[in-house]
C-alpha atoms as a PDB file:
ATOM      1  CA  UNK A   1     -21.955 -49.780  84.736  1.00  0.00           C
ATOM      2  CA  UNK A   2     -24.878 -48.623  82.706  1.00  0.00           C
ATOM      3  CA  UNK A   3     -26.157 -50.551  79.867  1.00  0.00           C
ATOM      4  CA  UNK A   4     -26.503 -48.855  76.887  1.00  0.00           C
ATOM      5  CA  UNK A   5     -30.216 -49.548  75.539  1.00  0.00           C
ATOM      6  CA  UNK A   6     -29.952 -49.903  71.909  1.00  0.00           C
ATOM      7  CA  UNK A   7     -33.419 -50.347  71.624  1.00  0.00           C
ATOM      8  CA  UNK A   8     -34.565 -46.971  73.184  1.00  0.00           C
ATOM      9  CA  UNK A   9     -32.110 -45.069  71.174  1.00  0.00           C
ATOM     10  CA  UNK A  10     -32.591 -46.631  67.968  1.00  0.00           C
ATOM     11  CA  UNK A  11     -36.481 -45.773  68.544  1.00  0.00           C
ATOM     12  CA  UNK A  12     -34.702 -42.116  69.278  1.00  0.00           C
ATOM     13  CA  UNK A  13     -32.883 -41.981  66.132  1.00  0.00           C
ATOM     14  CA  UNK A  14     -35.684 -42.999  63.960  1.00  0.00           C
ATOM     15  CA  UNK A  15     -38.150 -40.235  65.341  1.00  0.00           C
ATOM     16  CA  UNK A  16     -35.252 -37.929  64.568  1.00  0.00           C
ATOM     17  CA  UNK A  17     -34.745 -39.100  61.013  1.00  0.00           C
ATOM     18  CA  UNK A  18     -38.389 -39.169  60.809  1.00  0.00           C
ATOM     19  CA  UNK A  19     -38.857 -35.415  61.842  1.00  0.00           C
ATOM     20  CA  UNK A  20     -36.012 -34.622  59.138  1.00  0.00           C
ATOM     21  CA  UNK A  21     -37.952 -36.378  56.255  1.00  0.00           C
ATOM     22  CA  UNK A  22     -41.282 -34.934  57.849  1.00  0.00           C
ATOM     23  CA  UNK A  23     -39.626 -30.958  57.801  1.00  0.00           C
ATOM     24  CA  UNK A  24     -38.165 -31.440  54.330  1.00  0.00           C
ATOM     25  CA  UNK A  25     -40.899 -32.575  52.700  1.00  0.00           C
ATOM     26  CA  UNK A  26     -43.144 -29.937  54.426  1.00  0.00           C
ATOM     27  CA  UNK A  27     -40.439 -27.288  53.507  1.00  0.00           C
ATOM     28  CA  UNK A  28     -40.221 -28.302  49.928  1.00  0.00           C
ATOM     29  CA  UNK A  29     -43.855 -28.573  49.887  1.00  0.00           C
ATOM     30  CA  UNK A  30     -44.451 -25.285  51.536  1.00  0.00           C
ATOM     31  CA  UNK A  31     -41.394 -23.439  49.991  1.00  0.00           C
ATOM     32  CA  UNK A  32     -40.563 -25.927  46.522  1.00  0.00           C
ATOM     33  CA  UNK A  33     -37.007 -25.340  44.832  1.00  0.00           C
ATOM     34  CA  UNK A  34     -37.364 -23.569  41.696  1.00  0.00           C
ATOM     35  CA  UNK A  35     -35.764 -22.135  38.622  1.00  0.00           C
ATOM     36  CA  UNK A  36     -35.193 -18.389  37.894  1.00  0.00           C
ATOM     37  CA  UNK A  37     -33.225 -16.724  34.149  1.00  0.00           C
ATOM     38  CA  UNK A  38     -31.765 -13.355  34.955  1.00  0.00           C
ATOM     39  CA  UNK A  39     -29.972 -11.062  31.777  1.00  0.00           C
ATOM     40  CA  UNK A  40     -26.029 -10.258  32.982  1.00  0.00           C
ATOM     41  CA  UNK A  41     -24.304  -7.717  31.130  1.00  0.00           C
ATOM     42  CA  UNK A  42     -21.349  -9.892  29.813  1.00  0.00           C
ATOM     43  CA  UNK A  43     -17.764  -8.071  30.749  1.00  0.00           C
ATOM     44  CA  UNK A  44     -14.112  -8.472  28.512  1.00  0.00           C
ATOM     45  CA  UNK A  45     -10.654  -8.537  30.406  1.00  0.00           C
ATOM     46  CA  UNK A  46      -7.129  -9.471  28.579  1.00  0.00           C
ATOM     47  CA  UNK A  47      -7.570  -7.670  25.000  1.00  0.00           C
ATOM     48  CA  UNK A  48      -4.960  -5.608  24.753  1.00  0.00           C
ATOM     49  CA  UNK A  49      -5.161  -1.698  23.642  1.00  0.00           C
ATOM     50  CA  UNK A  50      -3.645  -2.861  20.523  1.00  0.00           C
ATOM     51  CA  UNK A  51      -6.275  -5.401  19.364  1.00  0.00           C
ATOM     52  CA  UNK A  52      -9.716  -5.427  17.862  1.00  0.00           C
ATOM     53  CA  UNK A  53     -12.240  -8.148  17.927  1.00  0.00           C
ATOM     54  CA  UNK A  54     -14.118  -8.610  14.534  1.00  0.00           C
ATOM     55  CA  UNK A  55     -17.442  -9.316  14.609  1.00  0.00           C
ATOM     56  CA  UNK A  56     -18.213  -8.036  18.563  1.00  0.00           C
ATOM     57  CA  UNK A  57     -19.304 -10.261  21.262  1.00  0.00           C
ATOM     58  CA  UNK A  58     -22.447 -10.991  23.322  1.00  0.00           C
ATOM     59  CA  UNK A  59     -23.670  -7.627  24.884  1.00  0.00           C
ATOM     60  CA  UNK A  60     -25.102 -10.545  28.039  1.00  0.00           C
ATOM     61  CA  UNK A  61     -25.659 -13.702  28.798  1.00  0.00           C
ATOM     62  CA  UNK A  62     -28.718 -15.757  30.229  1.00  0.00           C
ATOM     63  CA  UNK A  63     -28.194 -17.725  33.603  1.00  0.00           C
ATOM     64  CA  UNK A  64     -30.078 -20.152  35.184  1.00  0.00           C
ATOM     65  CA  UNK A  65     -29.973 -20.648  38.867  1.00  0.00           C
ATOM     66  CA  UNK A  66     -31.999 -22.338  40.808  1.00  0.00           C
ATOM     67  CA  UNK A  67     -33.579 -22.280  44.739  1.00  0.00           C
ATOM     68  CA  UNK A  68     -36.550 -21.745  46.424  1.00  0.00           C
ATOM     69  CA  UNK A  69     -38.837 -18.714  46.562  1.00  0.00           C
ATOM     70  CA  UNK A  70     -37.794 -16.978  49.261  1.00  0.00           C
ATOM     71  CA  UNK A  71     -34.126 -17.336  47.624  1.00  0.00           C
ATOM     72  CA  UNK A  72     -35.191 -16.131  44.136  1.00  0.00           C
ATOM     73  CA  UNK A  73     -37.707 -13.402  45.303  1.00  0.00           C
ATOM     74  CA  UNK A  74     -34.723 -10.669  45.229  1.00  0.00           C
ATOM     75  CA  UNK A  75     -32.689 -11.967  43.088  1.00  0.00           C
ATOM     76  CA  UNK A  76     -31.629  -9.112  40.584  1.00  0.00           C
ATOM     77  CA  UNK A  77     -28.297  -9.409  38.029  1.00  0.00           C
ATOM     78  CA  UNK A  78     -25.889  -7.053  40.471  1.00  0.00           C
ATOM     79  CA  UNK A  79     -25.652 -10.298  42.427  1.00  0.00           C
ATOM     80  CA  UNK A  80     -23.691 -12.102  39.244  1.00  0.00           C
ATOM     81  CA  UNK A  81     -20.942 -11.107  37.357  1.00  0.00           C
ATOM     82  CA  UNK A  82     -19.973 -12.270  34.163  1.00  0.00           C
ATOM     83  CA  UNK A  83     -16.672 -12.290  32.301  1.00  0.00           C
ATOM     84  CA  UNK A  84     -15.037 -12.982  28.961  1.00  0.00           C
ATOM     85  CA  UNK A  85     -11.169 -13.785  29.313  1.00  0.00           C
ATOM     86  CA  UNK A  86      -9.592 -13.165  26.488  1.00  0.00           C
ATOM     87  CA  UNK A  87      -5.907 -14.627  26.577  1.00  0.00           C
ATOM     88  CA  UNK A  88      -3.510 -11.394  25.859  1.00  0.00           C
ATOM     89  CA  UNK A  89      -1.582 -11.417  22.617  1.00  0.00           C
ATOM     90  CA  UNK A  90      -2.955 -13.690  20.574  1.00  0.00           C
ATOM     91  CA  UNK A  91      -4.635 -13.325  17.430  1.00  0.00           C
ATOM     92  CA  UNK A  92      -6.678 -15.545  15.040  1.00  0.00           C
ATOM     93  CA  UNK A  93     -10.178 -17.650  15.886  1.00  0.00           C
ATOM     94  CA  UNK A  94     -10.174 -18.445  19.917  1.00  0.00           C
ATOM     95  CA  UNK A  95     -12.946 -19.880  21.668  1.00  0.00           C
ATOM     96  CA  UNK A  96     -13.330 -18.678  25.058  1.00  0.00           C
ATOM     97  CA  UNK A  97     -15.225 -19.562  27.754  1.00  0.00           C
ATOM     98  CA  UNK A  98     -17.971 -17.487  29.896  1.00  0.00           C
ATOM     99  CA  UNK A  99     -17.200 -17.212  33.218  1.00  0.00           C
ATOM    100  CA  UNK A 100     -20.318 -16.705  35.841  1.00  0.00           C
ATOM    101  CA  UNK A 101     -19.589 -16.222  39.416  1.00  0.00           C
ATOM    102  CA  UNK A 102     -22.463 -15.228  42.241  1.00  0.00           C
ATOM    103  CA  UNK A 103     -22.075 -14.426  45.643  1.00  0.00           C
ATOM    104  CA  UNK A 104     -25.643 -15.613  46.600  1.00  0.00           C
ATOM    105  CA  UNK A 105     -23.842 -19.242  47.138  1.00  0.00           C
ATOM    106  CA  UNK A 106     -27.110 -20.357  44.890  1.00  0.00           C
ATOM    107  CA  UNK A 107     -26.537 -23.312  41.913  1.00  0.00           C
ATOM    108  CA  UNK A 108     -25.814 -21.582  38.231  1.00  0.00           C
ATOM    109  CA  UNK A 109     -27.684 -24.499  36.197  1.00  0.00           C
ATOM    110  CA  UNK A 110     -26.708 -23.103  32.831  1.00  0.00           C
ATOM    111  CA  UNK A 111     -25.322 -20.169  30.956  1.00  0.00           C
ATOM    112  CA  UNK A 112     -26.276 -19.552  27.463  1.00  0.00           C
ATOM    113  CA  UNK A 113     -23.977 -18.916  25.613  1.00  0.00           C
ATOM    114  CA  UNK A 114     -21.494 -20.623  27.507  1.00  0.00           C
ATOM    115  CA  UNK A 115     -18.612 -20.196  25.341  1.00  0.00           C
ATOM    116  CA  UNK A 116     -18.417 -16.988  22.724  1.00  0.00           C
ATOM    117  CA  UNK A 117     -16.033 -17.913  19.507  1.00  0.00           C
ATOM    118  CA  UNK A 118     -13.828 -14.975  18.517  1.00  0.00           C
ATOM    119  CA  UNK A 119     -11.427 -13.736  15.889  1.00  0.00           C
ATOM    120  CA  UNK A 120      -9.004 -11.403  17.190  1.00  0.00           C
ATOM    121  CA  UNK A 121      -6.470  -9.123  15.005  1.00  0.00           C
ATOM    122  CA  UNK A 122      -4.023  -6.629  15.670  1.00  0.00           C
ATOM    123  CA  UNK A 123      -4.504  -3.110  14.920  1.00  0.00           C
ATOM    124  CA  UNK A 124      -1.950  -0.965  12.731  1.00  0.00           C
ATOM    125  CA  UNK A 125      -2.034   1.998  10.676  1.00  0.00           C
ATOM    126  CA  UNK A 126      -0.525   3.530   7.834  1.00  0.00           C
ATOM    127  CA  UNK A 127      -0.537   6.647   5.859  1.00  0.00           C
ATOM    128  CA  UNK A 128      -2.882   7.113   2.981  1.00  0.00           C
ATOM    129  CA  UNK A 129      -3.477   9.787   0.434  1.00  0.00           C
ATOM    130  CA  UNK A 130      -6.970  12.006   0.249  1.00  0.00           C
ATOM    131  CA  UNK A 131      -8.483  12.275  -3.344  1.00  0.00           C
ATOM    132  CA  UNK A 132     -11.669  14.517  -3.499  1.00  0.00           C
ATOM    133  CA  UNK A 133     -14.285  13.733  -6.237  1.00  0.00           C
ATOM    134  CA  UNK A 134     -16.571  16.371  -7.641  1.00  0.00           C
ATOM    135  CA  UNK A 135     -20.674  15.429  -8.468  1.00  0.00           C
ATOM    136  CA  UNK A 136     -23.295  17.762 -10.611  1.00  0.00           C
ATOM    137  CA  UNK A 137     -21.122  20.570 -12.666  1.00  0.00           C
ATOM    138  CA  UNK A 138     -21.550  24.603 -12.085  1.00  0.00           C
ATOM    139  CA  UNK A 139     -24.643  26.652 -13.341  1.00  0.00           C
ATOM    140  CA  UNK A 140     -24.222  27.164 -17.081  1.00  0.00           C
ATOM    141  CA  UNK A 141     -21.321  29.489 -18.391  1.00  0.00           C
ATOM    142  CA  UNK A 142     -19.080  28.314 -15.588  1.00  0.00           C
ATOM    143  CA  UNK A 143     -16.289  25.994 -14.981  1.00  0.00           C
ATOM    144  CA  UNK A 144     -14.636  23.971 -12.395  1.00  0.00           C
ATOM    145  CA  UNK A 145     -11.117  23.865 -11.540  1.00  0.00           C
ATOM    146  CA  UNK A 146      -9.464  20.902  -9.530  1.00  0.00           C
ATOM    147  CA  UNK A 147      -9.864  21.196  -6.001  1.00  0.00           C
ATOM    148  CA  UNK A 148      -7.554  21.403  -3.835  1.00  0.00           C
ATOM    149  CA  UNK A 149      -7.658  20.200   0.162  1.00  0.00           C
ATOM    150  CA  UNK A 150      -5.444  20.483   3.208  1.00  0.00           C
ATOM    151  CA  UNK A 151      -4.710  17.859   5.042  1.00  0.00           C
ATOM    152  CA  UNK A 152      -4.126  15.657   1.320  1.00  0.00           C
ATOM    153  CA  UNK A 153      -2.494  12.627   3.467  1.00  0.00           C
ATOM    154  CA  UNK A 154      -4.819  11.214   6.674  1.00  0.00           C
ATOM    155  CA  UNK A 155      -3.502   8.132   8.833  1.00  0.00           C
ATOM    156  CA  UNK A 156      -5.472   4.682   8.550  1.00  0.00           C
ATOM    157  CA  UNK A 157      -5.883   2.759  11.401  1.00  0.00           C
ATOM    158  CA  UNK A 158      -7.335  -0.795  11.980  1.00  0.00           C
ATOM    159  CA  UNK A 159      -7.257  -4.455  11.517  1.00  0.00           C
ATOM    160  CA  UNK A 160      -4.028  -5.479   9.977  1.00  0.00           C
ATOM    161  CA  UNK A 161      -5.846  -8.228   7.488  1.00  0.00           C
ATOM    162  CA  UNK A 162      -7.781  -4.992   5.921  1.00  0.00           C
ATOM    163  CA  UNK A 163      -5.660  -2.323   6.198  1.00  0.00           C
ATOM    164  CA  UNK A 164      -3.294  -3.892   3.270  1.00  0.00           C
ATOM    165  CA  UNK A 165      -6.589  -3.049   1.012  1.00  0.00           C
ATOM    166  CA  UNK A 166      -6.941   0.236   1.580  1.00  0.00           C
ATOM    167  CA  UNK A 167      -5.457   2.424  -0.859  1.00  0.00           C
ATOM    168  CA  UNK A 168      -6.992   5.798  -0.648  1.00  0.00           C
ATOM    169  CA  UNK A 169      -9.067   8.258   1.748  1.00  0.00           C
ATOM    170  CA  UNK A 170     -11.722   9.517  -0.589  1.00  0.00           C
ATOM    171  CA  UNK A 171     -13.775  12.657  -0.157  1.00  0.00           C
ATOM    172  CA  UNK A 172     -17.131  13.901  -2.349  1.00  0.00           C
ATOM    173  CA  UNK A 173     -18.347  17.383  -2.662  1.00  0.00           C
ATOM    174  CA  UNK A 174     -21.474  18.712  -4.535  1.00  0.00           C
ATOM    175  CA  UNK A 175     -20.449  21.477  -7.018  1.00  0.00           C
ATOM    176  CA  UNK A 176     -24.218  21.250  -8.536  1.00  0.00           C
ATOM    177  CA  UNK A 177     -25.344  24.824  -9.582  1.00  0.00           C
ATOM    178  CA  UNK A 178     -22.312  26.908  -8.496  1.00  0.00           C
ATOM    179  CA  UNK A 179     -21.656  30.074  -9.575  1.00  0.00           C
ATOM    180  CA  UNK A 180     -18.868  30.900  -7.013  1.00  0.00           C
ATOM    181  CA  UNK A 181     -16.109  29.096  -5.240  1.00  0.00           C
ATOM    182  CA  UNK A 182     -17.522  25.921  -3.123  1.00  0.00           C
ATOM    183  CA  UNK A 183     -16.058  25.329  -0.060  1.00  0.00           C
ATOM    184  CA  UNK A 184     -16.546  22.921   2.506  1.00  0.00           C
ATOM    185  CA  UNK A 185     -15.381  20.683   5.717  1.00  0.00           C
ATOM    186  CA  UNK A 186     -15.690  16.871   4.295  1.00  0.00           C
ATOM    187  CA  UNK A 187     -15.845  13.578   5.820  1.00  0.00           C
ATOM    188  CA  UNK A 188     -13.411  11.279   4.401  1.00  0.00           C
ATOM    189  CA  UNK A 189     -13.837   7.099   4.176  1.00  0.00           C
ATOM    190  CA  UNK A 190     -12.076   4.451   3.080  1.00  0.00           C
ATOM    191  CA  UNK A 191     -15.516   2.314   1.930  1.00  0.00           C
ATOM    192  CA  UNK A 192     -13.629  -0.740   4.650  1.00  0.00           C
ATOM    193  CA  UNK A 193     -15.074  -1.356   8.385  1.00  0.00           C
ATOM    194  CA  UNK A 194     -13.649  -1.291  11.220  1.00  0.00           C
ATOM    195  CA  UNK A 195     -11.083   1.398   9.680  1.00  0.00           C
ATOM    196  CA  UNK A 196     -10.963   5.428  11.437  1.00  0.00           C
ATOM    197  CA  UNK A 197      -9.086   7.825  10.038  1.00  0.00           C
ATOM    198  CA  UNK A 198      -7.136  10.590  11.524  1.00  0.00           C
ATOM    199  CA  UNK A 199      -8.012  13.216  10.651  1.00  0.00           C
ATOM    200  CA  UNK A 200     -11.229  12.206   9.647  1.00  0.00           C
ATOM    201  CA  UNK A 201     -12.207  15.507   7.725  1.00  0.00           C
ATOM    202  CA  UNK A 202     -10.911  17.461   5.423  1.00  0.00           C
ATOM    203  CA  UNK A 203     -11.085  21.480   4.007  1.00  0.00           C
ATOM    204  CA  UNK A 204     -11.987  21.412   0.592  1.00  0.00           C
ATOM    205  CA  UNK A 205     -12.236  24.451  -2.129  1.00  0.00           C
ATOM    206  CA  UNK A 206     -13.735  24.227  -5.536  1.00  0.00           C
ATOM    207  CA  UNK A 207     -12.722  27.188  -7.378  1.00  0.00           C
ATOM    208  CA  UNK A 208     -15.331  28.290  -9.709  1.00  0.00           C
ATOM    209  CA  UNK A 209     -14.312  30.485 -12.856  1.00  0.00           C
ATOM    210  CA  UNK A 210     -16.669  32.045 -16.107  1.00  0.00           C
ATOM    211  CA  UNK A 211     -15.844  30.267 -19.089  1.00  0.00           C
ATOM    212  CA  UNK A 212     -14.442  32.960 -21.388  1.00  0.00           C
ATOM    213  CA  UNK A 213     -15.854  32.600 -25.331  1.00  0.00           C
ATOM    214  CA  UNK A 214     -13.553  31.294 -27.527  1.00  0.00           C
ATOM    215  CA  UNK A 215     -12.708  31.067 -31.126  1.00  0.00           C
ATOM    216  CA  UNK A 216     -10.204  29.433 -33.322  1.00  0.00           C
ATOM    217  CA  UNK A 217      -8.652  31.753 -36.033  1.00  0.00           C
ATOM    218  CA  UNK A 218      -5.592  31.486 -38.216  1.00  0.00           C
ATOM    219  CA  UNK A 219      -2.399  32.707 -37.932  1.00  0.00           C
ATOM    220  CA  UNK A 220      -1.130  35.161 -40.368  1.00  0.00           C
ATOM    221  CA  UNK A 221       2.912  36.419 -40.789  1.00  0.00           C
ATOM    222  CA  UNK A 222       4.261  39.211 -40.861  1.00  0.00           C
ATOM    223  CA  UNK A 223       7.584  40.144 -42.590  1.00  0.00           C
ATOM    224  CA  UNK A 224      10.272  42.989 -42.540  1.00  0.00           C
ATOM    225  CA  UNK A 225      13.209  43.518 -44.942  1.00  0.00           C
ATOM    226  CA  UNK A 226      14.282  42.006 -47.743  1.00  0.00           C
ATOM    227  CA  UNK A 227      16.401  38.365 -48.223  1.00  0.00           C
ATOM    228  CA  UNK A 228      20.316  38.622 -49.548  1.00  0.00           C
ATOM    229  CA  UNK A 229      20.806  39.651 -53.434  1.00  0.00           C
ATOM    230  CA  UNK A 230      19.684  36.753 -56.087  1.00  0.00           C
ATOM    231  CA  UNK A 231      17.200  35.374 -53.031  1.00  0.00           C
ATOM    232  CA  UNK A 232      13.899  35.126 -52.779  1.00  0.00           C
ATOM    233  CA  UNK A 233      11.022  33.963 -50.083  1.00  0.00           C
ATOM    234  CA  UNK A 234       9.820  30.643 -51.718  1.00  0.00           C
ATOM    235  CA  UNK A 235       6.987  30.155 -48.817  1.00  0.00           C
ATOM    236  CA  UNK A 236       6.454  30.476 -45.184  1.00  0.00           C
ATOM    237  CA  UNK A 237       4.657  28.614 -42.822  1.00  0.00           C
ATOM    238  CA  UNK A 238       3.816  28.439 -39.060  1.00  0.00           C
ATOM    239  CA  UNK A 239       2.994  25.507 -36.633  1.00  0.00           C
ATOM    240  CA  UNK A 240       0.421  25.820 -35.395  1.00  0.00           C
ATOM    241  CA  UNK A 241      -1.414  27.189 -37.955  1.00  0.00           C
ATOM    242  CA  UNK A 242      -4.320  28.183 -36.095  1.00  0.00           C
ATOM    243  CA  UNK A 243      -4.741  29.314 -32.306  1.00  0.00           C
ATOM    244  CA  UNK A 244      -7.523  29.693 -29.630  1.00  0.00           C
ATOM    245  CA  UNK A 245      -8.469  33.204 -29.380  1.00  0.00           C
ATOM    246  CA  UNK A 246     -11.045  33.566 -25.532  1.00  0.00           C
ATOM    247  CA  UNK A 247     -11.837  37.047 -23.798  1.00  0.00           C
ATOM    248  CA  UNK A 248     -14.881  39.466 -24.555  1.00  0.00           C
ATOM    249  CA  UNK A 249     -17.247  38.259 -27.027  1.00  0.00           C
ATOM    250  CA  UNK A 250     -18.030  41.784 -28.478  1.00  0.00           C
ATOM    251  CA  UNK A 251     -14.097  41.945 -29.242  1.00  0.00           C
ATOM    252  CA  UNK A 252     -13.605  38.182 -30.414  1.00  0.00           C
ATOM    253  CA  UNK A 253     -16.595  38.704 -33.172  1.00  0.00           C
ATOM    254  CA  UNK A 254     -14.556  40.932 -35.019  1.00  0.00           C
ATOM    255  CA  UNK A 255     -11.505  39.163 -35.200  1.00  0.00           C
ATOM    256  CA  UNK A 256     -11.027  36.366 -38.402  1.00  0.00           C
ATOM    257  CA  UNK A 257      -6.989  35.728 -38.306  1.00  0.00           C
ATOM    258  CA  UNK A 258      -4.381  36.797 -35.531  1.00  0.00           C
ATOM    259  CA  UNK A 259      -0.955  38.230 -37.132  1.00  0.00           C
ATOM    260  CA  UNK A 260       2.465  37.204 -35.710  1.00  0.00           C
ATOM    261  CA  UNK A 261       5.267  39.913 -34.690  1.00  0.00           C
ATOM    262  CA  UNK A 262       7.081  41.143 -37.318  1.00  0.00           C
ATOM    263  CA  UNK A 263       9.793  38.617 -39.099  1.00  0.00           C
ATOM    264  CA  UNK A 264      13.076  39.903 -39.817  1.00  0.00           C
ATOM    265  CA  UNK A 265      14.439  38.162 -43.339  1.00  0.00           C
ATOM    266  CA  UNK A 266      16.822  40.612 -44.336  1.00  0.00           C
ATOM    267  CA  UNK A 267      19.968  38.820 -45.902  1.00  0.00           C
ATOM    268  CA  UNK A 268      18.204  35.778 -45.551  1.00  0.00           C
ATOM    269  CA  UNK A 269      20.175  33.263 -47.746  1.00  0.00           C
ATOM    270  CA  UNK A 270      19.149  29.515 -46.234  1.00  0.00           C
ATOM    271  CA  UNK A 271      15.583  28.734 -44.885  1.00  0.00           C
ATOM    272  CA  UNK A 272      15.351  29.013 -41.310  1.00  0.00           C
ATOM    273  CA  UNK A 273      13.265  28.877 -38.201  1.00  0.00           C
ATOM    274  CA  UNK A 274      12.019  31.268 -35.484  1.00  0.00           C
ATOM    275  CA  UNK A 275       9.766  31.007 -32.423  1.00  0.00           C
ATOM    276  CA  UNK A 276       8.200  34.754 -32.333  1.00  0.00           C
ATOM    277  CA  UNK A 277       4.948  36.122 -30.231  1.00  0.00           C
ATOM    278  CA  UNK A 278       0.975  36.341 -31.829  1.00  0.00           C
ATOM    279  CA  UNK A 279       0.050  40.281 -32.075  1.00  0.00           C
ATOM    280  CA  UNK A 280      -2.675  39.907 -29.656  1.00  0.00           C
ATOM    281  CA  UNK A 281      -5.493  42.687 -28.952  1.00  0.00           C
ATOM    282  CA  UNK A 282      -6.518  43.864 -25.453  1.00  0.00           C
ATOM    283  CA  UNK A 283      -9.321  42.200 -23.612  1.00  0.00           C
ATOM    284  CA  UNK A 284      -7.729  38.607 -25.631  1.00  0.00           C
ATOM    285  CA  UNK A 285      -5.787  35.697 -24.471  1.00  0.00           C
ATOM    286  CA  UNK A 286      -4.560  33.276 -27.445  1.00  0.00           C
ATOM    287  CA  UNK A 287      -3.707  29.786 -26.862  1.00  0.00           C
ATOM    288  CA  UNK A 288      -0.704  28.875 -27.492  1.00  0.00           C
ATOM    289  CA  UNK A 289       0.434  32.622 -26.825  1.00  0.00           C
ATOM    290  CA  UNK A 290       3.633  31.975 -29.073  1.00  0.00           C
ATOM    291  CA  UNK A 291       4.330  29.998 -32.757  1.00  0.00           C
ATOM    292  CA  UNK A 292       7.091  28.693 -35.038  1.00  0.00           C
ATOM    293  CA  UNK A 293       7.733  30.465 -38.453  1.00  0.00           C
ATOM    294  CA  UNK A 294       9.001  28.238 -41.077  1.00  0.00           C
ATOM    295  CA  UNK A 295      10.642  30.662 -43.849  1.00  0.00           C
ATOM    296  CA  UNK A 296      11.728  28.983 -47.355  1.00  0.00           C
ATOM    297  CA  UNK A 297      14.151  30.847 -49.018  1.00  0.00           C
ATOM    298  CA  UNK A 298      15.708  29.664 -52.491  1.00  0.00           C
ATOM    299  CA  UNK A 299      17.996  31.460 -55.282  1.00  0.00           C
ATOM    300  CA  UNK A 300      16.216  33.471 -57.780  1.00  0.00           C
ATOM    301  CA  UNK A 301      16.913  32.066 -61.692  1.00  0.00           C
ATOM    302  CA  UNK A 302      18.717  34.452 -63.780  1.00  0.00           C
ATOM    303  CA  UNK A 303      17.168  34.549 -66.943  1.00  0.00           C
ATOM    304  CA  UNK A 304      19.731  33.167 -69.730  1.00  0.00           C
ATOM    305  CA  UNK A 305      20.355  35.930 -72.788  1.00  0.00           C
ATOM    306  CA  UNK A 306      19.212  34.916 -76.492  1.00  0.00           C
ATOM    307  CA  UNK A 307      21.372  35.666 -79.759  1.00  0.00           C
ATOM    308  CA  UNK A 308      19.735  37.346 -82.346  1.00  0.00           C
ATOM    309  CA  UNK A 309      18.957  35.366 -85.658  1.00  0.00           C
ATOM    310  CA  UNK A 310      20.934  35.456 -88.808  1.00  0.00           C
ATOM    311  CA  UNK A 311      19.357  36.479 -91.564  1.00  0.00           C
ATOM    312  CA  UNK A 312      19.650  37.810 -95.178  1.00  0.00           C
ATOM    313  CA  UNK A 313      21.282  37.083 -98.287  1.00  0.00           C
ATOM    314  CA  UNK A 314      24.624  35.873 -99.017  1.00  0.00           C
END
């Protein structure tokens, strides 16, 4: 039976450990381990279609990964992937993680950031009216009228801690100058982020109108007939007393008073009331168009007779 010679093949197993040591340190020498940062575009998974995260997240991330030249040489960011996992259905401040995986079986030494913090809501939406504000004023001689729009209600959608606060879609148009009717297609915000709006324009017309001239004058009655027997008209009165006369200027510079329709009194024996039209010429509009005529009526005094005086002797 053969000996085994542990001298001879402990001498073996030395060399062998030797060469090891020798080729590593010539390898590491010749080809040193070393350190390379590569940009990955950072991925989401897990928020649902219903949620929003406020604030955004990391567009990448920087890893770290370490080997030797010839390893690093083509190393490009395809060969890493990067995810956020964001746990479905919850809301609130969540601190998550960053997930790195390669398939280049190389050491990740560090990922910056490593963990992203997040707040997380859930979107809703709600209905909100449109209100349309007007800025400058029409070219001189003209007026404005309110605008009106179509659609005048837009749904709100977004964050459900902001969209309590939002009360109303507004709208601004530019009227400056305008002679004519202005009409546009307008964007419509809410002045809150994070918040769209469907639709998210509206049609808006500004209808432009000449200002007529106008002119305040009073307003005169007219009666007919006569009150009952042992009556008379004490005073009469209207309310208003004046009105607003507007139309063509050559017209309204001749008028001083506007007359009311005729007033029946005949057999009037009480005071009374009546609610009768303004006489009012062509190419004229009077505001109001219509007045109340206040007729006092009271019994005439009947003079009393006198006796003649005595006189003479007796």
């Amino acid at each position: 039976m053969a000996r085994f010679n542990w001298r001879n093949n402990s001498l073996m197993l030395l060399s062998l450990l030797l060469a090891i040591a020798l080729w590593l340190y010539v390898s590491n020498e010749q080809n040193p381990l070393r350190e390379k940062a590569l940009t990955i575009e950072l991925e989401q998974t897990g928020l649902g279609q219903d949620y929003i995260i406020l604030g955004g997240i990391p567009q990448s991330v920087t890893v770290k990964v370490q080997g030797n030249r010839s390893q690093l040489a083509n190393l490009v960011p395809a060969h890493f992937k990067a995810v956020l996992n964001i746990p479905a259905g919850k809301t609130g401040d969540l601190t998550v993680p960053v997930q790195v995986s390669t398939s280049t079986g190389l050491r990740i030494n560090q990922v910056t950031p490593d963990i992203v913090n997040l707040t997380i809501d859930r979107l809703t939406e709600k209905e909100v009216a449109v209100a349309v504000s007007l800025r400058g004023a029409p070219s001189q001689g003209f007026t404005a009228l309110a605008p009106f729009y179509q659609p005048n209600i837009v749904v709100a959608r977004g964050p459900s801690r902001v969209i309590d606060s939002v009360k109303q879609a507004t709208a601004l148009i530019d009227i400056q100058g305008a002679v004519a009717d202005v009409e546009q297609d307008l964007k419509v915000g809410v002045g809150v982020l994070g918040i769209l709006l469907n639709p998210d324009t509206v049609k808006v017309v500004v209808p432009i109108v000449e200002m007529a001239p106008v002119k305040t004058v009073p307003v005169m009655i007219q009666v007919t007939g006569s009150p009952a027997a042992g009556y008379k008209v004490k005073s009469t009165a209207t309310d208003p007393v004046s009105v607003q006369l507007s139309g063509q200027p050559e017209t309204l510079s001749t008028i001083g008073s506007i007359q009311t329709e005729l007033v029946d009194i005949t057999g009037a024996d009480q005071n009374f009331t009546r609610e009768v039209a303004l006489t009012v010429p062509q190419g004229l509009s009077a505001q109001p168009g219509r007045v109340k005529v206040l007729v006092e009526v009271i019994k005439e005094e009947i003079p009393t007779a006198t006796s003649p005086d005595d006189s003479g002797d007796t």
